[in-house]
PDB file of N, CA and C in Angstrom:
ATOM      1  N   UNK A   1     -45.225 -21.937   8.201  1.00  0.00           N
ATOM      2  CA  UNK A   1     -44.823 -20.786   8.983  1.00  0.00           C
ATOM      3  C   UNK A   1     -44.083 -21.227  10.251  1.00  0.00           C
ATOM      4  N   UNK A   2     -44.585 -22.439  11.178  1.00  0.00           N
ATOM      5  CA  UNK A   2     -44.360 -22.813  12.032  1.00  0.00           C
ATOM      6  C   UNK A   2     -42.433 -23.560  11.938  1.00  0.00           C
ATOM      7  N   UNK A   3     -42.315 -24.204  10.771  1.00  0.00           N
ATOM      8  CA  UNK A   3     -41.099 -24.235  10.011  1.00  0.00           C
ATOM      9  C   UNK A   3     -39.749 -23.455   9.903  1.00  0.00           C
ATOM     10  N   UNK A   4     -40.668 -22.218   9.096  1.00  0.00           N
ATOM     11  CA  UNK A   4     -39.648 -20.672   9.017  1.00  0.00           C
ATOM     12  C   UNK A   4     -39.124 -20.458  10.558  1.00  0.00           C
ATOM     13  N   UNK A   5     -40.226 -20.203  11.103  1.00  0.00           N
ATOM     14  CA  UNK A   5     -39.758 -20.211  12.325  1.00  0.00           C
ATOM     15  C   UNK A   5     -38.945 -20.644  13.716  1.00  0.00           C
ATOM     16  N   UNK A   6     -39.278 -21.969  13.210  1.00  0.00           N
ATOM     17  CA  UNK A   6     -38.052 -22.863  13.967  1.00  0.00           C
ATOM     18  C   UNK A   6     -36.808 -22.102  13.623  1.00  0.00           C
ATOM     19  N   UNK A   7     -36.592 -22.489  11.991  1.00  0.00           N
ATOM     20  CA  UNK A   7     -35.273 -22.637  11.036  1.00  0.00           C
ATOM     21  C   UNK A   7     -34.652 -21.308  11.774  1.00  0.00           C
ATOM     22  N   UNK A   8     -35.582 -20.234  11.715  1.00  0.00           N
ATOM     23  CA  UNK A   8     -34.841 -18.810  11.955  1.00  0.00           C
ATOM     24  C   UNK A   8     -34.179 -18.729  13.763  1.00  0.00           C
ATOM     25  N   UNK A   9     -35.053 -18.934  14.510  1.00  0.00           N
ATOM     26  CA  UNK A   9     -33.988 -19.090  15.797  1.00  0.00           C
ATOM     27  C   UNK A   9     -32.890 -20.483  15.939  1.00  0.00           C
ATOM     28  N   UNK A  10     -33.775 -21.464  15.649  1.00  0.00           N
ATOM     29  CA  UNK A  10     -32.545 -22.633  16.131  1.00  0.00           C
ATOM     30  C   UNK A  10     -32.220 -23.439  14.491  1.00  0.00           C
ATOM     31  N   UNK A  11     -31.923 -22.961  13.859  1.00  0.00           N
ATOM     32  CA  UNK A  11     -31.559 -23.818  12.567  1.00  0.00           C
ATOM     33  C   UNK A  11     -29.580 -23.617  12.368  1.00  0.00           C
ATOM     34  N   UNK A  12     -28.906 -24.083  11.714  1.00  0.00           N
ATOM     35  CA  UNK A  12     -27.714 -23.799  11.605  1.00  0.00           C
ATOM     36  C   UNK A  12     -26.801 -22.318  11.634  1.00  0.00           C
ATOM     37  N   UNK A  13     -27.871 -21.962  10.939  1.00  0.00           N
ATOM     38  CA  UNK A  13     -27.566 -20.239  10.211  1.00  0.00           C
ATOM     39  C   UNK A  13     -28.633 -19.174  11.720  1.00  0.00           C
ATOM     40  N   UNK A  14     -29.290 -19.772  12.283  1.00  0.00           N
ATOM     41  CA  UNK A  14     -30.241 -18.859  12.891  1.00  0.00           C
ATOM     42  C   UNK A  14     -29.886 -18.353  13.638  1.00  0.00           C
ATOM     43  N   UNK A  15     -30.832 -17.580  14.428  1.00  0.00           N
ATOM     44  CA  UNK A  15     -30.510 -16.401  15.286  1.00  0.00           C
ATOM     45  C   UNK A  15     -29.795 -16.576  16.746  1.00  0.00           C
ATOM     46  N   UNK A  16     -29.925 -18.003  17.088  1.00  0.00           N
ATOM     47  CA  UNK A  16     -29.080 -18.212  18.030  1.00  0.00           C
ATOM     48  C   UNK A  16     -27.667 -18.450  18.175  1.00  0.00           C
ATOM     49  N   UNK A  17     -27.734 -18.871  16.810  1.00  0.00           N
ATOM     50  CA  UNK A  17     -25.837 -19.528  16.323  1.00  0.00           C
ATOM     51  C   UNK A  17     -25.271 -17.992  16.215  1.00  0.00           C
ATOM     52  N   UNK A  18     -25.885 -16.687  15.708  1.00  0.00           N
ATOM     53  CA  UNK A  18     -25.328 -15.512  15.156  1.00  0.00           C
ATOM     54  C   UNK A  18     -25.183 -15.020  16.441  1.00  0.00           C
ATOM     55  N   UNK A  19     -26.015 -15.319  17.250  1.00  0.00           N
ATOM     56  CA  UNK A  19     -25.512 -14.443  18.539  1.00  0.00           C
ATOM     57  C   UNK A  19     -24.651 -14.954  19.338  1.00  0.00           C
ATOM     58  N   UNK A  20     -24.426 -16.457  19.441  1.00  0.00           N
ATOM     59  CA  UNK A  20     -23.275 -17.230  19.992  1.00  0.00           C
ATOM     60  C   UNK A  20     -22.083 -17.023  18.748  1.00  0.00           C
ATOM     61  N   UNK A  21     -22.103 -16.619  18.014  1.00  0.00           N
ATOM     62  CA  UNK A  21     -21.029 -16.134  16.782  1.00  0.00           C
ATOM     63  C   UNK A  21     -20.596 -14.344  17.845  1.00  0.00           C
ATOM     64  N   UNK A  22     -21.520 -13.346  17.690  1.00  0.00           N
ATOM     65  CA  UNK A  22     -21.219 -12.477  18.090  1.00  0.00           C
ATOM     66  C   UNK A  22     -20.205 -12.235  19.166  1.00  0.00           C
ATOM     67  N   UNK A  23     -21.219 -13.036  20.063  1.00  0.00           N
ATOM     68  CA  UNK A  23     -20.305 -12.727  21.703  1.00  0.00           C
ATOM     69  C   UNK A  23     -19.111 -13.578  22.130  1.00  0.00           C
ATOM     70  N   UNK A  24     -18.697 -14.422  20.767  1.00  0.00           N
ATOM     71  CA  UNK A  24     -17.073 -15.208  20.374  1.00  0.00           C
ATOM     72  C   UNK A  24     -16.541 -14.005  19.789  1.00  0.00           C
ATOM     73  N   UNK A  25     -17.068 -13.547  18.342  1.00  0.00           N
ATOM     74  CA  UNK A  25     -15.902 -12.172  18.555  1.00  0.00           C
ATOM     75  C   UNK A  25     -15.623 -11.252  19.041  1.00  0.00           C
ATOM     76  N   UNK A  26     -16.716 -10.860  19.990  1.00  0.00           N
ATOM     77  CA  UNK A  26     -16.560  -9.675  21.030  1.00  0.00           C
ATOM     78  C   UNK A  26     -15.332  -9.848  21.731  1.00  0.00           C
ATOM     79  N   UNK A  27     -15.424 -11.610  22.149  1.00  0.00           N
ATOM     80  CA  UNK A  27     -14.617 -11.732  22.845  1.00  0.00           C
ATOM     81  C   UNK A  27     -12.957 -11.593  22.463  1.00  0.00           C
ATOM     82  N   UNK A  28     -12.830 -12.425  20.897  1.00  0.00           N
ATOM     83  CA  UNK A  28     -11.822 -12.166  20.589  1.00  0.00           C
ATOM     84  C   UNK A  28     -11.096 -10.796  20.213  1.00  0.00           C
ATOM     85  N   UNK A  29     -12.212 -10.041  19.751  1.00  0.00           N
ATOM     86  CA  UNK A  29     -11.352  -8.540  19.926  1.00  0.00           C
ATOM     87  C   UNK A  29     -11.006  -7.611  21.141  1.00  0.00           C
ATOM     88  N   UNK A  30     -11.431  -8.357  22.233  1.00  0.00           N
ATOM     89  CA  UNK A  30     -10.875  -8.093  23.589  1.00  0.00           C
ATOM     90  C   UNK A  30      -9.435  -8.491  24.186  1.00  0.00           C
ATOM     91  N   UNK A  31      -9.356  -9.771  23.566  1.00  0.00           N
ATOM     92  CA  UNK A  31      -8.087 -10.652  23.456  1.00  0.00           C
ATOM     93  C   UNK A  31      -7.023 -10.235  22.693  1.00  0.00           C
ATOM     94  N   UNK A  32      -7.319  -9.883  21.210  1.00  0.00           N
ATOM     95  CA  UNK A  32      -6.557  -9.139  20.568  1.00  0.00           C
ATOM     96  C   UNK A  32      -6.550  -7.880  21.308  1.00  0.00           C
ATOM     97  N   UNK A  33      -7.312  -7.179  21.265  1.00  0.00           N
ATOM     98  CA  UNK A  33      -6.869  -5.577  22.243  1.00  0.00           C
ATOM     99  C   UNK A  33      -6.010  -5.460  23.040  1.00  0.00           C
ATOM    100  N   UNK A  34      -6.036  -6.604  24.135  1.00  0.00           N
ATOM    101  CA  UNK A  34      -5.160  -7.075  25.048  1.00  0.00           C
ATOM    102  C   UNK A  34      -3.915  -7.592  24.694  1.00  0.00           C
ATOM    103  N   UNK A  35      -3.920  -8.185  23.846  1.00  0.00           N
ATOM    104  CA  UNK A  35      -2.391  -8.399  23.172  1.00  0.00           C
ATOM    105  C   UNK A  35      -1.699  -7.981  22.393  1.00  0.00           C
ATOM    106  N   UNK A  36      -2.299  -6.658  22.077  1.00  0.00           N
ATOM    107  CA  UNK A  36      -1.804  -5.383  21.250  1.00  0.00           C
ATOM    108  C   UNK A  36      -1.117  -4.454  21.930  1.00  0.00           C
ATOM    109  N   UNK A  37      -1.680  -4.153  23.262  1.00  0.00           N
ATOM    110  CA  UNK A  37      -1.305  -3.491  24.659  1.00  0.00           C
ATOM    111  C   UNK A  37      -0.292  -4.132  25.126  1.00  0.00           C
ATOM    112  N   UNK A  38      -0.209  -5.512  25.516  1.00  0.00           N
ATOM    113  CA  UNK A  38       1.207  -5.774  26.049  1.00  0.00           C
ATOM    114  C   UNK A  38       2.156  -5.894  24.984  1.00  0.00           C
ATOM    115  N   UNK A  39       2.114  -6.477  23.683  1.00  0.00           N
ATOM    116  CA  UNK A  39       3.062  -6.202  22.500  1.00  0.00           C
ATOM    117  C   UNK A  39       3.659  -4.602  22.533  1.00  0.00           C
ATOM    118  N   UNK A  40       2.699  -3.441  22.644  1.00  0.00           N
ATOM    119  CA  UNK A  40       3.208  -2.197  22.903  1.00  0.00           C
ATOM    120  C   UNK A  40       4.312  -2.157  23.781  1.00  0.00           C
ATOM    121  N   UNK A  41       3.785  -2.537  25.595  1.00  0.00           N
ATOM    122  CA  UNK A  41       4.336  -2.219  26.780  1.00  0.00           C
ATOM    123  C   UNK A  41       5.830  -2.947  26.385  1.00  0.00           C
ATOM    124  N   UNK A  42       5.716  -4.332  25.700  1.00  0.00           N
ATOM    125  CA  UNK A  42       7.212  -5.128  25.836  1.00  0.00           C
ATOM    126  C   UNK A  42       8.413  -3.905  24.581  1.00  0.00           C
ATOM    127  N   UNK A  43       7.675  -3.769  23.590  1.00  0.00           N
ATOM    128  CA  UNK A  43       8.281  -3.035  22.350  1.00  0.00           C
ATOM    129  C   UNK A  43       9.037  -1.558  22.981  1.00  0.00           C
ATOM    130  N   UNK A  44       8.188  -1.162  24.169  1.00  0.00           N
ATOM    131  CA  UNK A  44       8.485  -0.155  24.538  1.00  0.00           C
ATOM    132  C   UNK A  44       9.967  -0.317  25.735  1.00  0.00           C
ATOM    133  N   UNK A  45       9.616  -1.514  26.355  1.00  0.00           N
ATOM    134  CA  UNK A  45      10.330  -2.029  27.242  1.00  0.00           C
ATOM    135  C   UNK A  45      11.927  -1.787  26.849  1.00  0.00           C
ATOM    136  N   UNK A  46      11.914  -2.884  25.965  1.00  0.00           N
ATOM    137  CA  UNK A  46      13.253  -3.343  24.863  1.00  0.00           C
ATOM    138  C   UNK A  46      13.625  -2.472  24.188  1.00  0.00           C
ATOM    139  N   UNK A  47      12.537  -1.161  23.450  1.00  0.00           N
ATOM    140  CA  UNK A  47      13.237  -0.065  23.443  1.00  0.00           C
ATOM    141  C   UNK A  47      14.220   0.998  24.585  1.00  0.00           C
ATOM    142  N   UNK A  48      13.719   0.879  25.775  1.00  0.00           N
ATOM    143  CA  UNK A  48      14.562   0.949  26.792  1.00  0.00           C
ATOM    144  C   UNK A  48      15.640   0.567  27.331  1.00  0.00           C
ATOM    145  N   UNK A  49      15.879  -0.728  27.546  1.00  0.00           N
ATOM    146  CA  UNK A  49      16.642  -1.823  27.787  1.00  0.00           C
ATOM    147  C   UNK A  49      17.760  -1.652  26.781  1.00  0.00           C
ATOM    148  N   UNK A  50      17.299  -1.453  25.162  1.00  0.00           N
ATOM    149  CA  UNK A  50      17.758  -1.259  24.340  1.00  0.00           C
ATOM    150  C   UNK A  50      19.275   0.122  24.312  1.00  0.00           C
ATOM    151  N   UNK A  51      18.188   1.295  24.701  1.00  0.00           N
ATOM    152  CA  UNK A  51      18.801   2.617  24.944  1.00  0.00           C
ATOM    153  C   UNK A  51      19.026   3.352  26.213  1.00  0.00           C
ATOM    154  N   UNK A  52      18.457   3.001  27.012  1.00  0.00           N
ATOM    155  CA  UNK A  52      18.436   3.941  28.145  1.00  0.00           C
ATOM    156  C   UNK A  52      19.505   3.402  29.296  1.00  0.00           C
ATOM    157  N   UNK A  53      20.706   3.345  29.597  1.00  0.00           N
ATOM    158  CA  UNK A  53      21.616   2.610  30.417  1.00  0.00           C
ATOM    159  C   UNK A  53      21.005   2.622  31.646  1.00  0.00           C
ATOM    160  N   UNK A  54      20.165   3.667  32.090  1.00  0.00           N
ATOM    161  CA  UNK A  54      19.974   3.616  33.810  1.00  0.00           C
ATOM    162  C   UNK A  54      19.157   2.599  34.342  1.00  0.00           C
ATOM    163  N   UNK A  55      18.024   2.609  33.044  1.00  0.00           N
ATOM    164  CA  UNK A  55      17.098   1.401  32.976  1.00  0.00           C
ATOM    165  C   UNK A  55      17.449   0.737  32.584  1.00  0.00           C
ATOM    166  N   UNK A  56      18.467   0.341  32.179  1.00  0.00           N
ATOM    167  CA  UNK A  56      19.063  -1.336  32.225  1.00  0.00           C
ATOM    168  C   UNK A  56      19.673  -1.883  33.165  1.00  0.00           C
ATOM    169  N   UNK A  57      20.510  -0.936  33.864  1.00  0.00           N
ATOM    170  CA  UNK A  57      21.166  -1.516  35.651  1.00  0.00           C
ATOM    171  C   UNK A  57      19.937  -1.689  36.255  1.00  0.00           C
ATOM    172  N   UNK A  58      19.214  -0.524  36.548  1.00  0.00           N
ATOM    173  CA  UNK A  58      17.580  -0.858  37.579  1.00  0.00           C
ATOM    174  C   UNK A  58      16.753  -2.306  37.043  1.00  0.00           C
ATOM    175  N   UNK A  59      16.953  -2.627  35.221  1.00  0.00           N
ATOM    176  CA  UNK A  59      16.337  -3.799  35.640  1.00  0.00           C
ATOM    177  C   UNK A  59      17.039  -4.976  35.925  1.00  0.00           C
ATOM    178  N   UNK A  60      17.884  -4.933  35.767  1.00  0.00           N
ATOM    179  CA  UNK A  60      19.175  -6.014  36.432  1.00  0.00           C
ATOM    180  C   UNK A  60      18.889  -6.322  37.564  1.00  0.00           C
ATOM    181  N   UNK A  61      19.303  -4.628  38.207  1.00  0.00           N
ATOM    182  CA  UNK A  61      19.329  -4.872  39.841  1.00  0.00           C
ATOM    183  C   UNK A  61      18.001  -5.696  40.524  1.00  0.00           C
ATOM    184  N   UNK A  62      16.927  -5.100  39.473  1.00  0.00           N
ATOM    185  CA  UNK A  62      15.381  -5.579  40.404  1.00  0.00           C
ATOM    186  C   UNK A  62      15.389  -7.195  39.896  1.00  0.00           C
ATOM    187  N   UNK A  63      15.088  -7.732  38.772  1.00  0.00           N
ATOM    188  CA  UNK A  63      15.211  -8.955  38.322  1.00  0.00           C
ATOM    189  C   UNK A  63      16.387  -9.958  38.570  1.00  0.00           C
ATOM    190  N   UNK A  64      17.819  -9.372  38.480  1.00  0.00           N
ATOM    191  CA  UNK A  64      18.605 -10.464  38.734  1.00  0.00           C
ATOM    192  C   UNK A  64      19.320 -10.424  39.862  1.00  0.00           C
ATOM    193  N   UNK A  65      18.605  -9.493  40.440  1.00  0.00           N
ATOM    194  CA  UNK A  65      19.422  -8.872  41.781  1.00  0.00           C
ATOM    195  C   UNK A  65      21.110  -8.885  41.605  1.00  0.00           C
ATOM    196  N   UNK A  66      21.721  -8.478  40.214  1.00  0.00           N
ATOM    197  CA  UNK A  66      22.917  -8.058  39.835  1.00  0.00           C
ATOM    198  C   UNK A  66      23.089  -6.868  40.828  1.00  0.00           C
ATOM    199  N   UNK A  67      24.487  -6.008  40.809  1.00  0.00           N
ATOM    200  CA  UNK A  67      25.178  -5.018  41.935  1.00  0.00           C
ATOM    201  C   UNK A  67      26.515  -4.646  41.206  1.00  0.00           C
ATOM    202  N   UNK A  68      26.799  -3.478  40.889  1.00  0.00           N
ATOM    203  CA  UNK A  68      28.173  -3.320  40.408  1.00  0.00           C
ATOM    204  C   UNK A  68      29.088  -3.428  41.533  1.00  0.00           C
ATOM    205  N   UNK A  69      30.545  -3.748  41.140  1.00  0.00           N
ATOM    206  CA  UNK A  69      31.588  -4.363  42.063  1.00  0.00           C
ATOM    207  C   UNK A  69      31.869  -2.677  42.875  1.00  0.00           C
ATOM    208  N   UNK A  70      31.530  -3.091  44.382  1.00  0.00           N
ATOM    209  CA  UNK A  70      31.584  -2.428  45.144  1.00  0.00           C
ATOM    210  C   UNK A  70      30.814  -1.554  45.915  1.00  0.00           C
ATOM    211  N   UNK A  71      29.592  -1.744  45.213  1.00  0.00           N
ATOM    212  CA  UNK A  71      28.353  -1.896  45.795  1.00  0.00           C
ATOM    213  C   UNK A  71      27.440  -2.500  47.121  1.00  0.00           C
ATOM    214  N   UNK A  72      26.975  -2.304  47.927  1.00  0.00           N
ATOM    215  CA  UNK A  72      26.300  -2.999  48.625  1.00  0.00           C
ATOM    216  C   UNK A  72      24.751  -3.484  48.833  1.00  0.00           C
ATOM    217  N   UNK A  73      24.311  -3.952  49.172  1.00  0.00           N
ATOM    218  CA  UNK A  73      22.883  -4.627  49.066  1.00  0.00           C
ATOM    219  C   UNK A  73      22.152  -4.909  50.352  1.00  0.00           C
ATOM    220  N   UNK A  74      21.405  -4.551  51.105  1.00  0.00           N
ATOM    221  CA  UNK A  74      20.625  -4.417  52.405  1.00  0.00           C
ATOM    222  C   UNK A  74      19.128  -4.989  51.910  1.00  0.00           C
ATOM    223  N   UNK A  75      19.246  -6.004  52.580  1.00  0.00           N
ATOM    224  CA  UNK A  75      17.579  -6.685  51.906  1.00  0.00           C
ATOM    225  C   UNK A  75      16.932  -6.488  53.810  1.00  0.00           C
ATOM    226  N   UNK A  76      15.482  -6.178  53.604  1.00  0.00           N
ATOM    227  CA  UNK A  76      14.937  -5.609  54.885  1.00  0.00           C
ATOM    228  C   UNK A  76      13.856  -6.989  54.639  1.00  0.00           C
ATOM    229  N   UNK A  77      13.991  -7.664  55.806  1.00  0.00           N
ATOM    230  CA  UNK A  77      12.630  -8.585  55.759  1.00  0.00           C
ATOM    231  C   UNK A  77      11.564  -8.383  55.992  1.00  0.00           C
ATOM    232  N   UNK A  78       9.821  -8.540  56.080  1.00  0.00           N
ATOM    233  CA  UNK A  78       8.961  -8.233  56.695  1.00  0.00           C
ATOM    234  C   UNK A  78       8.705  -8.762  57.966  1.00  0.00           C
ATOM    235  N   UNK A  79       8.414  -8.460  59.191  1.00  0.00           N
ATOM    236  CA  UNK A  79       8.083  -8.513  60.645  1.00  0.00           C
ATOM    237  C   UNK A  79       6.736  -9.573  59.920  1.00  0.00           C
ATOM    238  N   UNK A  80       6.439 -10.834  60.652  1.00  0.00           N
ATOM    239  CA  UNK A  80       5.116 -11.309  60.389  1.00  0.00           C
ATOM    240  C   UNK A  80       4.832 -10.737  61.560  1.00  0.00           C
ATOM    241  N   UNK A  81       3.000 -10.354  61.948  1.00  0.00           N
ATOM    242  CA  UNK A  81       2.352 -10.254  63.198  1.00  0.00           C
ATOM    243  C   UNK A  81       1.594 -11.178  63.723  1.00  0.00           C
TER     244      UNK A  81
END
């Protein structure tokens, strides 16, 4: 009995390995969840980028700090205190 008992919490298959099994895939379907969500946000992105012209100058302008010819650009610094 004393045997069974071991085997069942600390043996290969036992109850401790299943619960260190568990809270690995908990984890990984958190990970996947999470990388299902930004796969969305980018798909959605590039669908934009893709179609929407206004949102493609705005992300220019913000990322490559691009400017159509004749344009101007006023960058405001922050005051340190």
């Amino acid at each position: 009995m004393l045997f069974l008992s071991y085997s069942f919490f600390f043996g290969d298959m036992g109850y401790l390995k299943y619960m260190e099994l568990k809270k690995n895939e908990e984890r990984i379907l958190r990970e996947i969840n999470e990388i299902s969500m930004e796969n969305t946000h980018l798909k959605n992105e590039i669908e934009l980028l893709k179609n929407d012209r206004s949102y493609l100058e705005k992300y220019a302008k913000e990322k490559f700090g691009l400017v159509k010819p004749g344009e101007m650009v006023f960058q405001f610094k922050k005051e340190e205190r």
